[in-house]
Protein backbone atom coordinates (compact mmCIF):
# COMPACT_ATOMS: atom_id res chain seq x y z
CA UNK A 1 20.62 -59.03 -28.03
CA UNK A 2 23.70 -57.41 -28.34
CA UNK A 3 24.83 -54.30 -30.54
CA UNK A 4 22.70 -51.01 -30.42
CA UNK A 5 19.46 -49.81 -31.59
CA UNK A 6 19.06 -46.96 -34.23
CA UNK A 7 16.51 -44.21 -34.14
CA UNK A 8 15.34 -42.69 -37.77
CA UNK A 9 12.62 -39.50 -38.02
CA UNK A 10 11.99 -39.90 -41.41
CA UNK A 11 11.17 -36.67 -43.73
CA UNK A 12 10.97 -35.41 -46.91
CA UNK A 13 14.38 -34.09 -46.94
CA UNK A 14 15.81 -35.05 -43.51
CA UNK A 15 16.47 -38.13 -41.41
CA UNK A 16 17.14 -37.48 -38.01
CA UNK A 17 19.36 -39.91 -36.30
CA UNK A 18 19.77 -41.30 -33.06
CA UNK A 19 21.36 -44.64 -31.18
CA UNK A 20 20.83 -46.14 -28.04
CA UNK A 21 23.59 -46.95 -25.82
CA UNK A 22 24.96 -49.89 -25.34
CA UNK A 23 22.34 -51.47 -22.40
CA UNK A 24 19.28 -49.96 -24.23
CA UNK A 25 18.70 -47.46 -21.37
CA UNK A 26 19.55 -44.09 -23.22
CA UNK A 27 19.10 -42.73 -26.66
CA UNK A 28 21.30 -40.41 -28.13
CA UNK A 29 20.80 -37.82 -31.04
CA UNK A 30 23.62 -38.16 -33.56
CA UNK A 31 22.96 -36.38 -36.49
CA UNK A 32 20.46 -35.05 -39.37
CA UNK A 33 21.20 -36.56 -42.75
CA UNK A 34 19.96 -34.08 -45.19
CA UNK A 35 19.24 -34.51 -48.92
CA UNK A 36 18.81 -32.55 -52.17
CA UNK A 37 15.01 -33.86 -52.96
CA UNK A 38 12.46 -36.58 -51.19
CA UNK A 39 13.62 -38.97 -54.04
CA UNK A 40 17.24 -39.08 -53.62
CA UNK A 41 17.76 -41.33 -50.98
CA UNK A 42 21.01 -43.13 -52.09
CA UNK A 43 23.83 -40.64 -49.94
CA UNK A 44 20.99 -41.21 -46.80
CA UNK A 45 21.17 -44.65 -47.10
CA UNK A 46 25.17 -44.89 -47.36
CA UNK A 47 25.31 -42.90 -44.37
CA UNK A 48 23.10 -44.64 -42.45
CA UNK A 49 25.24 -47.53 -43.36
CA UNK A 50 28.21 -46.43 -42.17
CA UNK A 51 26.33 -45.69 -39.04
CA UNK A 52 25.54 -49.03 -38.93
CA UNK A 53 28.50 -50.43 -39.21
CA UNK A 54 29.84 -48.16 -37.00
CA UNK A 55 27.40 -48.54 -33.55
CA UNK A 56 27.20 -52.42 -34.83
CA UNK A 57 23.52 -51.84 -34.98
CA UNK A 58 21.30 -55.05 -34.77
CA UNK A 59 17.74 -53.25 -35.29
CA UNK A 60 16.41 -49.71 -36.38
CA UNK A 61 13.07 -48.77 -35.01
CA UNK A 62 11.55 -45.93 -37.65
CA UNK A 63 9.12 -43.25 -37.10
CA UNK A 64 5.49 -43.84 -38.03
CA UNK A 65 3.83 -40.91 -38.48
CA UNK A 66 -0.01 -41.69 -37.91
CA UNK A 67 -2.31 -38.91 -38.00
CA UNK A 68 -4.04 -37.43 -34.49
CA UNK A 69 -7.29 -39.61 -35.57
CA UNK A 70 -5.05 -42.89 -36.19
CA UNK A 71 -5.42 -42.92 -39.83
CA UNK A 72 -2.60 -43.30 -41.96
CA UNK A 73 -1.47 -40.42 -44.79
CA UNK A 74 1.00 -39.95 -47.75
CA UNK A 75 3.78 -39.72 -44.99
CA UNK A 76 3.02 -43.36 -43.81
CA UNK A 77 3.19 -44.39 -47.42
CA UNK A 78 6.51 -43.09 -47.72
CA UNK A 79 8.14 -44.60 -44.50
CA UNK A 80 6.75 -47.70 -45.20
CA UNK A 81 8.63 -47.55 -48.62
CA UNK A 82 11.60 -45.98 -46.83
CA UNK A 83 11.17 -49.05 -44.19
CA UNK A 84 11.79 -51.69 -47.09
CA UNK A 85 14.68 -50.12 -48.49
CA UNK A 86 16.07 -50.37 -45.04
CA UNK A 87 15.50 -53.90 -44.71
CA UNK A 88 16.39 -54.56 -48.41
CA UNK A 89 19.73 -52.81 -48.11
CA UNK A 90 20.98 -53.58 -44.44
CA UNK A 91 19.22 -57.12 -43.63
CA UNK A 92 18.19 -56.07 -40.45
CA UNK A 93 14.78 -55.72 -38.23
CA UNK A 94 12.65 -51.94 -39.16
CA UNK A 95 10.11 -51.61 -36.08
CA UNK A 96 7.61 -48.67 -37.30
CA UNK A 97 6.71 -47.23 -34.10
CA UNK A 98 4.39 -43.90 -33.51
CA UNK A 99 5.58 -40.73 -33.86
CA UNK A 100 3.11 -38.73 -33.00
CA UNK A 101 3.91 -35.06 -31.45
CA UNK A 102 7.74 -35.72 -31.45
CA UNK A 103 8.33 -32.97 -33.33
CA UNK A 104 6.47 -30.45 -30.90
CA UNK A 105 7.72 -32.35 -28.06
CA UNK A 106 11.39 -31.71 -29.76
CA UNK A 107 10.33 -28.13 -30.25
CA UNK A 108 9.71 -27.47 -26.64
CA UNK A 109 12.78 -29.51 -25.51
CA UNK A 110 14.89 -26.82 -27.60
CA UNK A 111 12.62 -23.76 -26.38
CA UNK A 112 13.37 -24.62 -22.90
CA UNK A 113 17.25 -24.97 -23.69
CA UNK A 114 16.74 -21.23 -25.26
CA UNK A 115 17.92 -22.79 -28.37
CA UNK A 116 16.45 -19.63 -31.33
CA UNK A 117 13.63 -20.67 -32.94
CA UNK A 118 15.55 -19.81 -36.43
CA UNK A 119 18.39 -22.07 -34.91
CA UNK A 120 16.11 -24.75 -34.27
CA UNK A 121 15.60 -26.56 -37.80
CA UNK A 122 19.40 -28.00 -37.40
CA UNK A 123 18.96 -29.89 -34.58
CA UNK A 124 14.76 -30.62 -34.01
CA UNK A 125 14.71 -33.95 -36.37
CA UNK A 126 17.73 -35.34 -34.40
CA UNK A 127 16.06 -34.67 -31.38
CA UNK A 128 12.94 -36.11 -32.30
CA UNK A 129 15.01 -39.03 -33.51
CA UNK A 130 16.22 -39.42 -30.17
CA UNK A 131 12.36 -39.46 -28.55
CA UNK A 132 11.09 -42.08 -30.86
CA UNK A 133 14.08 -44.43 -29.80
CA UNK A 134 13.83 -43.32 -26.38
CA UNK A 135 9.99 -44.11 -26.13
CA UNK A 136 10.75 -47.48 -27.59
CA UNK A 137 13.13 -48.22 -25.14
CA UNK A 138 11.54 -46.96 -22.45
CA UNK A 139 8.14 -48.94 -23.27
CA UNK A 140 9.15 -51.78 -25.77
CA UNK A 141 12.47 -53.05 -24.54
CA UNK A 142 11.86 -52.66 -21.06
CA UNK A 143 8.14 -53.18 -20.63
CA UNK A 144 7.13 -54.98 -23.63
CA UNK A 145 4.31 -52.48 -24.81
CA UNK A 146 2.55 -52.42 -28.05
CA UNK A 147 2.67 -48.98 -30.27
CA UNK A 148 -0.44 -49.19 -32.01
């Protein structure tokens, strides 16, 4: 396969990042890419590409995020869109993969590190990032499970 995998938690105004390592055993959280409105996607996308370009990433697997009942809302609208600008722009694979309860499950990861709950907004999509890419590693590279 070769290269790295990139993690996106796509959001109205945020896009947390993360990246696997090198053997696609780890994820790591890099950043949050934060933007002005939900439309402006232009800086988000040159950032990601120099993140690309950077990690010599190969694919980017993308937050789904499918309601509790498995039907799909606005939000899945959106990352669908967001998916195809990815693929238009970088020429690489987008896997959507579910994203359900990331964010709580990144909420309770920074409780438990004591991290202030006013403190918490900089770092929770990054984190969440990095549990999306980390449950597709764990489940898709190494197992070869379906998502939906």
């Amino acid at each position: 396969m070769g290269g790295r995998i990139l993690g996106l938690d796509f959001g109205a105004k945020t896009v947390g990042v993360a990246v696997s390592d090198p053997l696609f055993m780890t994820a790591q959280s890099l950043e949050t890419i934060t933007r002005t409105s939900e439309s402006k996607q232009r800086r988000t996308l040159a950032r990601i590409g120099e993140i690309i370009a950077e990690y010599k990433v190969t694919q980017i697997v993308l937050g789904y995020p499918v309601n509790m009942d498995g039907s799909e809302g606005e939000r899945c609208e959106k990352t669908r869109d967001f998916k195809e600008a990815l693929e238009r722009r970088f020429e690489l694979p987008v896997i959507l993969v579910n994203e359900q309860l990331t964010t709580v499950e990144a909420d309770e990861i920074l409780g438990n590190m004591e991290v202030k709950k006013q403190d918490r907004k900089k770092y929770i999509d990054k984190i969440a990032a990095a549990i999306i890419l980390q449950d597709y590693l764990n489940n898709e590279v190494h197992y070869g499970t379906d998502y939906f």
